[in-house]
C-alpha atoms as a PDB file:
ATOM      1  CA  UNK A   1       0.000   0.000   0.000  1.00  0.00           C
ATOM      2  CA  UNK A   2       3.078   2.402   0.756  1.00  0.00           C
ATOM      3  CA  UNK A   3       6.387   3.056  -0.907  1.00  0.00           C
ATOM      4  CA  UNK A   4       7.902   3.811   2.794  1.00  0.00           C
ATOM      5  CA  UNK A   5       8.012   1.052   5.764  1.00  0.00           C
ATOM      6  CA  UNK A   6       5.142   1.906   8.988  1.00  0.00           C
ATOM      7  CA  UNK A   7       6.692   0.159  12.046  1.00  0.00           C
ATOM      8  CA  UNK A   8       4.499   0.186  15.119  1.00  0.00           C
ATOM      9  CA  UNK A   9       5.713  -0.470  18.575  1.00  0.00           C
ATOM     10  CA  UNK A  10       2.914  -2.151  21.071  1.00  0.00           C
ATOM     11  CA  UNK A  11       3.000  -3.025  24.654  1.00  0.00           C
ATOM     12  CA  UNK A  12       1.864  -2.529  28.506  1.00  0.00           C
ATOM     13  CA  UNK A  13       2.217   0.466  29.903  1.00  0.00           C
ATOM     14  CA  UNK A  14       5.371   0.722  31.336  1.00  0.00           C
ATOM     15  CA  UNK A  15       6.754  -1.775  29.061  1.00  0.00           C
ATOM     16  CA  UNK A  16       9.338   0.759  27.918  1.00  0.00           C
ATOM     17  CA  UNK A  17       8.071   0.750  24.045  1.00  0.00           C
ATOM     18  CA  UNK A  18       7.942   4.552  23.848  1.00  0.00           C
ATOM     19  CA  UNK A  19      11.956   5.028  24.300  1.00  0.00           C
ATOM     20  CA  UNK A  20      12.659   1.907  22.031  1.00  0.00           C
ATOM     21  CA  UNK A  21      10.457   3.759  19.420  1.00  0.00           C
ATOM     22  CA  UNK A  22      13.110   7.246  20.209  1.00  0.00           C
ATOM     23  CA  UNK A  23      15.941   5.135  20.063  1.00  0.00           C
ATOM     24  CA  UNK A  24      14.816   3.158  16.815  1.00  0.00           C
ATOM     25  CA  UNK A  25      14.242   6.677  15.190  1.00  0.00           C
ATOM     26  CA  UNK A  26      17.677   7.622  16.346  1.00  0.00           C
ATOM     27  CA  UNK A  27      19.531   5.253  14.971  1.00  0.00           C
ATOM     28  CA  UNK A  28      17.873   4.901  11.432  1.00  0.00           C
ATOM     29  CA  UNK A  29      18.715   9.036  11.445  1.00  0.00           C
ATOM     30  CA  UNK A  30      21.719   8.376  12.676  1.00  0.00           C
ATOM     31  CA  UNK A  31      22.459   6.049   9.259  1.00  0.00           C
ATOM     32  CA  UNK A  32      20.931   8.594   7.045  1.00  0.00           C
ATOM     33  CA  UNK A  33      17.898   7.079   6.617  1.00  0.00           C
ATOM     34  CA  UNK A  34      14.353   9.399   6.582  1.00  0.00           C
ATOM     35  CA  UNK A  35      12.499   8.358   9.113  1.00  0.00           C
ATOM     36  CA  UNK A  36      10.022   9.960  11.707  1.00  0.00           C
ATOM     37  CA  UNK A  37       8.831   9.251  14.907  1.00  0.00           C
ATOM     38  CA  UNK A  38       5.059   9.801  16.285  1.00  0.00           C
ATOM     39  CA  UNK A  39       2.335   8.347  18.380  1.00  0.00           C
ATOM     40  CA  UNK A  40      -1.256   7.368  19.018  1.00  0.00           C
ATOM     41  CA  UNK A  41      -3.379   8.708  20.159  1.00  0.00           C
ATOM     42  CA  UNK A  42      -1.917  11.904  18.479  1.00  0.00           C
ATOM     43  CA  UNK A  43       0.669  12.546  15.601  1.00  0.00           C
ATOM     44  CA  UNK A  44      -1.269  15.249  14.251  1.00  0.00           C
ATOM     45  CA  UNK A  45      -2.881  18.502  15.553  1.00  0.00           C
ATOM     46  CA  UNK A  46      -6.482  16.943  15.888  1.00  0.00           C
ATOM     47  CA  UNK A  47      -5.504  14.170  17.158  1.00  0.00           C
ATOM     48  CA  UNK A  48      -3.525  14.948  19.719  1.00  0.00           C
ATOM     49  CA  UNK A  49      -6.379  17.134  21.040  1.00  0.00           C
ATOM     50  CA  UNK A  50      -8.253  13.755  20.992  1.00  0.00           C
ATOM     51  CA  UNK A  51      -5.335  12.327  23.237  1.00  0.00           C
ATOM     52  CA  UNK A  52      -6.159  14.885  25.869  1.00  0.00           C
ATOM     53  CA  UNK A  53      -9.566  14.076  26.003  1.00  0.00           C
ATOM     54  CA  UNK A  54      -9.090  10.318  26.455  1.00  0.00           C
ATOM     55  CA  UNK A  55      -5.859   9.913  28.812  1.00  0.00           C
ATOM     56  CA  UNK A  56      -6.787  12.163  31.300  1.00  0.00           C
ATOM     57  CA  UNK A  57      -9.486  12.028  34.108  1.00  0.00           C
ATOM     58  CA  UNK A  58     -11.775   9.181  35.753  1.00  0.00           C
ATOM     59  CA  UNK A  59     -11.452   5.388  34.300  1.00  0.00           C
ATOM     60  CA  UNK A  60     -15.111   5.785  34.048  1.00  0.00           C
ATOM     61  CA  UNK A  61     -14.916   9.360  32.064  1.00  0.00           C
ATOM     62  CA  UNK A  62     -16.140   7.667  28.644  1.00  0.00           C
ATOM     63  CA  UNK A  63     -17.724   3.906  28.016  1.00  0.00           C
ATOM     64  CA  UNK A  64     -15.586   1.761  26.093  1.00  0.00           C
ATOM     65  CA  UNK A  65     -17.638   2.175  23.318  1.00  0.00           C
ATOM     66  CA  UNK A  66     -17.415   6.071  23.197  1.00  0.00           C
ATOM     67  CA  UNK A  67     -13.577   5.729  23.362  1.00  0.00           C
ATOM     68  CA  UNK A  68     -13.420   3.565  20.497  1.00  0.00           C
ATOM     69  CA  UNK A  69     -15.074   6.338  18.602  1.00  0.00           C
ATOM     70  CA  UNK A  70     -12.523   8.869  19.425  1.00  0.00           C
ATOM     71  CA  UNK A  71      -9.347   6.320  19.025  1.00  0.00           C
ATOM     72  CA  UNK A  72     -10.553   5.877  15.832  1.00  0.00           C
ATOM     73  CA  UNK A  73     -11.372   9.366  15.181  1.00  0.00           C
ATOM     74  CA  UNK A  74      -7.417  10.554  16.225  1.00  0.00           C
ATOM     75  CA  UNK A  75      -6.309   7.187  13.846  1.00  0.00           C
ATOM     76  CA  UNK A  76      -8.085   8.395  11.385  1.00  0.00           C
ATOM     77  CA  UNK A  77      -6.837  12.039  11.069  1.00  0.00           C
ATOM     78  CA  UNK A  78      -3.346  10.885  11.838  1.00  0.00           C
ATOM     79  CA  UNK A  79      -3.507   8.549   9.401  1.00  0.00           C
ATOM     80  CA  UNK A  80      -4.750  11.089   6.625  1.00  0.00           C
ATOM     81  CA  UNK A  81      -2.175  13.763   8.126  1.00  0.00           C
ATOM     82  CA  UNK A  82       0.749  12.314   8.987  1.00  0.00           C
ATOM     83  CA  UNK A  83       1.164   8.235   8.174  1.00  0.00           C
ATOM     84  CA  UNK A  84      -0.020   8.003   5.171  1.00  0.00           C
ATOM     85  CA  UNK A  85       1.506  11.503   3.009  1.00  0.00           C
ATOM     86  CA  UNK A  86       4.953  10.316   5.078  1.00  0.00           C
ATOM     87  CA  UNK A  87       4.576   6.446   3.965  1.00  0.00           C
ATOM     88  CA  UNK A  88       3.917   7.670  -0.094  1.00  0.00           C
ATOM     89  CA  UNK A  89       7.063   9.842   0.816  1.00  0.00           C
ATOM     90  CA  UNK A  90       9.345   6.724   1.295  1.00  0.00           C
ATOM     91  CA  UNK A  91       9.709   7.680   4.597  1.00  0.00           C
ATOM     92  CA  UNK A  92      10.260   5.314   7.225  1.00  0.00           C
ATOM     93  CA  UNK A  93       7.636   5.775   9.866  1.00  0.00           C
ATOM     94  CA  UNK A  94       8.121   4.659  13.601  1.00  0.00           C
ATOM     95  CA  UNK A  95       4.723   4.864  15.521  1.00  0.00           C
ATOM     96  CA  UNK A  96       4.348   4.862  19.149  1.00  0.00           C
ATOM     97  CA  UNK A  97       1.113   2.258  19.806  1.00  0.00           C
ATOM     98  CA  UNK A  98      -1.500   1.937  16.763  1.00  0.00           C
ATOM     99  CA  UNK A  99      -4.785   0.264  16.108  1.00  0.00           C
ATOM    100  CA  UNK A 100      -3.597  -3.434  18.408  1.00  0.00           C
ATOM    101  CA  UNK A 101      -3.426  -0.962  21.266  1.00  0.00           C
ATOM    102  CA  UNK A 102      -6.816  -0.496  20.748  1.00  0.00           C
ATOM    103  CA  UNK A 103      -7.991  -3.579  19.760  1.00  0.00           C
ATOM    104  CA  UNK A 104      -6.351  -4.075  23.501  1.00  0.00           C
ATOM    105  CA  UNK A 105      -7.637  -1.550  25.668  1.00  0.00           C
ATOM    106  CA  UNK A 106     -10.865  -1.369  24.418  1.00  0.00           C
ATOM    107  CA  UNK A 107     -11.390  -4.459  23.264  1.00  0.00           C
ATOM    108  CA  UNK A 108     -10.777  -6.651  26.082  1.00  0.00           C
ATOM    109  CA  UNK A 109     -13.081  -4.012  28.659  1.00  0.00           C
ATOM    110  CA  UNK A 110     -16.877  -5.885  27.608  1.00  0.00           C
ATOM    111  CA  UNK A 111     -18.147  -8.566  25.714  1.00  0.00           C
ATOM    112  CA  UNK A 112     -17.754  -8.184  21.862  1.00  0.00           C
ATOM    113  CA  UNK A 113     -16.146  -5.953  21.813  1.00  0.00           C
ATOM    114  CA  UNK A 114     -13.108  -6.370  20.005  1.00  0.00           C
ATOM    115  CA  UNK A 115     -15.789  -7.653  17.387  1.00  0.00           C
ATOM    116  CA  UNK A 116     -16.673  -3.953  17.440  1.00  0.00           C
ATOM    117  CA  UNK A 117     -13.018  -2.937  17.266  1.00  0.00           C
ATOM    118  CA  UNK A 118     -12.037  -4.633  14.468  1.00  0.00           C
ATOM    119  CA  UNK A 119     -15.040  -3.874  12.370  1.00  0.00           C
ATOM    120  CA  UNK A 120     -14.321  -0.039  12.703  1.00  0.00           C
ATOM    121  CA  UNK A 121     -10.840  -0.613  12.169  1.00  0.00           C
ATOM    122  CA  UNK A 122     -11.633  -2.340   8.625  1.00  0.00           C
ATOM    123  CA  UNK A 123     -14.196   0.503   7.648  1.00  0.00           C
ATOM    124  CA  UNK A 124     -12.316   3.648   9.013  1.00  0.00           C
ATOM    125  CA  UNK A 125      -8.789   2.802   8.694  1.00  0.00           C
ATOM    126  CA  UNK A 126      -8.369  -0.687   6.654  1.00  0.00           C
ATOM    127  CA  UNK A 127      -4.528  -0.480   7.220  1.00  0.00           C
ATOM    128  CA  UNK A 128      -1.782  -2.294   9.541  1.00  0.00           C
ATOM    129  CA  UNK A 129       1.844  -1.375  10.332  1.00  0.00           C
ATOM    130  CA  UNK A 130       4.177  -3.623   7.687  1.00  0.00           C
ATOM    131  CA  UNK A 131       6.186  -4.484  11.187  1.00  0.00           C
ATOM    132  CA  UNK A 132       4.777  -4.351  15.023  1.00  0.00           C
ATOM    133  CA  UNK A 133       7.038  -4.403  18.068  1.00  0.00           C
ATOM    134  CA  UNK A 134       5.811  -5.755  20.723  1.00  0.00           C
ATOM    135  CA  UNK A 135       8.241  -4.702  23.917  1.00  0.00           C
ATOM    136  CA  UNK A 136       6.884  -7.651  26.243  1.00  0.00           C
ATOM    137  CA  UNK A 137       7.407  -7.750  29.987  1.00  0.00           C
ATOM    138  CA  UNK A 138       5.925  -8.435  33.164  1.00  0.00           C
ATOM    139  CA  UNK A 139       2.608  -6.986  33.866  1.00  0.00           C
ATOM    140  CA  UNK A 140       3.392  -6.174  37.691  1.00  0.00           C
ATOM    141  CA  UNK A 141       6.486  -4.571  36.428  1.00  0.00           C
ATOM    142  CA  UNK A 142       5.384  -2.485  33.748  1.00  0.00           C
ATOM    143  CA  UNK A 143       3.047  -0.737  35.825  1.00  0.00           C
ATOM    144  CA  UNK A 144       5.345  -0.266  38.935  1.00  0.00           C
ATOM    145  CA  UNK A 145       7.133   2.077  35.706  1.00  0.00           C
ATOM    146  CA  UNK A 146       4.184   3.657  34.154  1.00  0.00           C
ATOM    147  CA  UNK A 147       3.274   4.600  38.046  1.00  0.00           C
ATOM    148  CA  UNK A 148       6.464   5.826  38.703  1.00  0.00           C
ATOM    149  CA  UNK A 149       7.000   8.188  36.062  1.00  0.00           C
ATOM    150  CA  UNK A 150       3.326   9.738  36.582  1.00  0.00           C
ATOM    151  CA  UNK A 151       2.058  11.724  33.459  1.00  0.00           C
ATOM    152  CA  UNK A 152      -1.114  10.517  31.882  1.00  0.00           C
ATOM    153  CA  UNK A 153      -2.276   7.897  33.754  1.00  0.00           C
ATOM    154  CA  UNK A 154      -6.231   7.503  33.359  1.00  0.00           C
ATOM    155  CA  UNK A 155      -5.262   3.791  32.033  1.00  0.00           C
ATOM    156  CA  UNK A 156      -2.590   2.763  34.392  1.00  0.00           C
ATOM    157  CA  UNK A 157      -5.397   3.530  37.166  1.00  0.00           C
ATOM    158  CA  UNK A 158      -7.185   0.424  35.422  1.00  0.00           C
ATOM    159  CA  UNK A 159      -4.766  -1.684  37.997  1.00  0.00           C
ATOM    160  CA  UNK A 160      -2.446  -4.629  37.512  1.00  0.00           C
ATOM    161  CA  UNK A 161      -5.466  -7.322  36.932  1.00  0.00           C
ATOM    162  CA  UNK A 162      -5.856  -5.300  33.420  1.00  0.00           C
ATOM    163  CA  UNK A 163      -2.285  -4.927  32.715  1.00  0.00           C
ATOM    164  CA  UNK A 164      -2.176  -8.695  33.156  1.00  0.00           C
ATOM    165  CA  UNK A 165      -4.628  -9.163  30.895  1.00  0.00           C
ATOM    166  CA  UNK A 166      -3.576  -6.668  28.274  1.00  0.00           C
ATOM    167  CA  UNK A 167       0.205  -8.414  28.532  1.00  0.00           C
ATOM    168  CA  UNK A 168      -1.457 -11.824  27.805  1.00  0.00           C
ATOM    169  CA  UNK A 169      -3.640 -10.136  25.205  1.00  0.00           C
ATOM    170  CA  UNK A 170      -1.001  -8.340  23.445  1.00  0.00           C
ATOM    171  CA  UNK A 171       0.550 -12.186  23.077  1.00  0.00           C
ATOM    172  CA  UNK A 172      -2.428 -13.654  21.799  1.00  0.00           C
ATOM    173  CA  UNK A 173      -2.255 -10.535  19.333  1.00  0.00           C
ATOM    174  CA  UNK A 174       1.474 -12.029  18.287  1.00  0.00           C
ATOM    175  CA  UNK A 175       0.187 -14.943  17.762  1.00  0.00           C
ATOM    176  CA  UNK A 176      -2.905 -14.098  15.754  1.00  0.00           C
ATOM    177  CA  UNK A 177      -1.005 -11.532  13.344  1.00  0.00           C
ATOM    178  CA  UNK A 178       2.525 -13.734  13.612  1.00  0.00           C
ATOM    179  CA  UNK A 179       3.602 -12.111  10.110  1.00  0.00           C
ATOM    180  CA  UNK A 180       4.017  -8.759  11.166  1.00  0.00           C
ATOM    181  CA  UNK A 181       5.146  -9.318  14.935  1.00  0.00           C
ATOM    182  CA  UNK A 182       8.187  -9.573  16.802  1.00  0.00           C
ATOM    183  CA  UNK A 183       8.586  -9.962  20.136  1.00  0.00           C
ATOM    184  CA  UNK A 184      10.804  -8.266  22.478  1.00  0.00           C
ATOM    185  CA  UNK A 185      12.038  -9.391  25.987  1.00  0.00           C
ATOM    186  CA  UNK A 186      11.660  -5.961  27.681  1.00  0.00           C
ATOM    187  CA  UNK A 187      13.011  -7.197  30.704  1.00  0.00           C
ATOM    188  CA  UNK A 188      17.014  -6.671  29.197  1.00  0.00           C
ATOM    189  CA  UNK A 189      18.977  -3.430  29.547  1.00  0.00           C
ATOM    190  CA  UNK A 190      17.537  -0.830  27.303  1.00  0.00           C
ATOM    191  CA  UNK A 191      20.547  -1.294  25.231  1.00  0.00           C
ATOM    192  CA  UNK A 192      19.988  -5.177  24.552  1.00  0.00           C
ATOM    193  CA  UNK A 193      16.668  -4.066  23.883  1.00  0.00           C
ATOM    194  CA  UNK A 194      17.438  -2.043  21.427  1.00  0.00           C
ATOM    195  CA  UNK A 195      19.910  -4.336  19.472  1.00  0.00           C
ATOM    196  CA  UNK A 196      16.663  -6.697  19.222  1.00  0.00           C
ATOM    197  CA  UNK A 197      14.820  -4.194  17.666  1.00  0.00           C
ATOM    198  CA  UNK A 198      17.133  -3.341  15.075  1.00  0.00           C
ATOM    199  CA  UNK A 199      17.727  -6.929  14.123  1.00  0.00           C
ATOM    200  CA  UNK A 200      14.138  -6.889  14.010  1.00  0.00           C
ATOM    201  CA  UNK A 201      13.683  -3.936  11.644  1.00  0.00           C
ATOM    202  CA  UNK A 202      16.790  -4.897   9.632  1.00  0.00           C
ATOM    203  CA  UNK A 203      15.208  -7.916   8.186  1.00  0.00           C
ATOM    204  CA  UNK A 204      12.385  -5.807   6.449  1.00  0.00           C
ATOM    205  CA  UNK A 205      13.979  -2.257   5.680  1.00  0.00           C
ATOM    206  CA  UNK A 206      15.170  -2.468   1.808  1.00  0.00           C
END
């Protein structure tokens, strides 16, 4: 669908994804390569005014159901904005969580609802990364991170029985989409980490 290469990185909170993306986009600068880095929910302007409205406040501010409308609405602008006029570019583009992050944190909060997710991913977006990252690591020590480091934290408020289930999700998301995933032991120095990743991303850059 693209000329460029879209390579997502997925995880738990806390998982340490977000400075594996940063040090990804580094190093593919860093060898002259075009590449940028940028996130969901956000990359572009109205989007990341969506990602104020849904990581902030009370885990019971919106129903899952209304926050898979606006997830969808911020994918959809960045997509139109930033991901897709960067991917016809040739650019290389490094993305910070995308539509299995939903498919996650949505998905797995009621009954059928990843049904829901998946059927407003194929009629609104209709596109997946050519390479996910999944940073895995344990669900009791990703959030003692994401806690640590405060910021948004309307999801990490969601506790460590739903980190354990999105860590075991995010697996079963491997598993399901094995073609584009590879997956990370997040528990190694960042460094090692990192070394993984770009073995991982070597193997499909041309």
């Amino acid at each position: 669908m693209s000329a460029g290469l879209f390579v997502s990185f997925e995880g738990i909170d806390g998982s340490g994804k977000s400075t594996q993306a940063r040090m990804l986009h580094d190093h593919l600068r860093g060898e002259g390569r075009d590449a940028i880095l940028t996130r969901e929910p956000g990359g572009s302007p109205g989007a990341e005014e969506i990602r104020a409205l849904v990581l902030n406040g009370a885990t019971d501010r919106w129903s899952p159901e209304t926050e898979l409308l606006l997830f969808t609405a911020a994918r959809r602008d960045h997509l139109e904005r930033t991901v897709r006029p960067a991917l016809a570019a040739g650019q290389i583009v490094i993305c910070d969580r995308f539509a299995d992050s939903t498919r996650m944190y949505q998905g797995l909060r009621g009954a059928g609802l990843r049904a829901q997710v998946d059927a407003l991913h194929d009629l609104m977006i209709g596109q997946e990364p050519d390479l996910t990252i999944l940073i895995d690591i344990d669900a009791g020590a990703g959030l003692a991170r994401a806690l640590a480091r405060g910021g948004e934290g309307r999801f990490e408020a969601f506790g460590a029985d739903m980190q354990a289930r999105m860590r075991a999700g995010f697996l079963a998301l491997a598993e399901e989409f094995a073609d584009r995933f590879a997956v990370i032991d997040g528990a190694q120095a960042p460094e090692a980490v990192a070394a993984d990743v770009r073995a991982a991303v070597a193997e499909r850059l041309p």
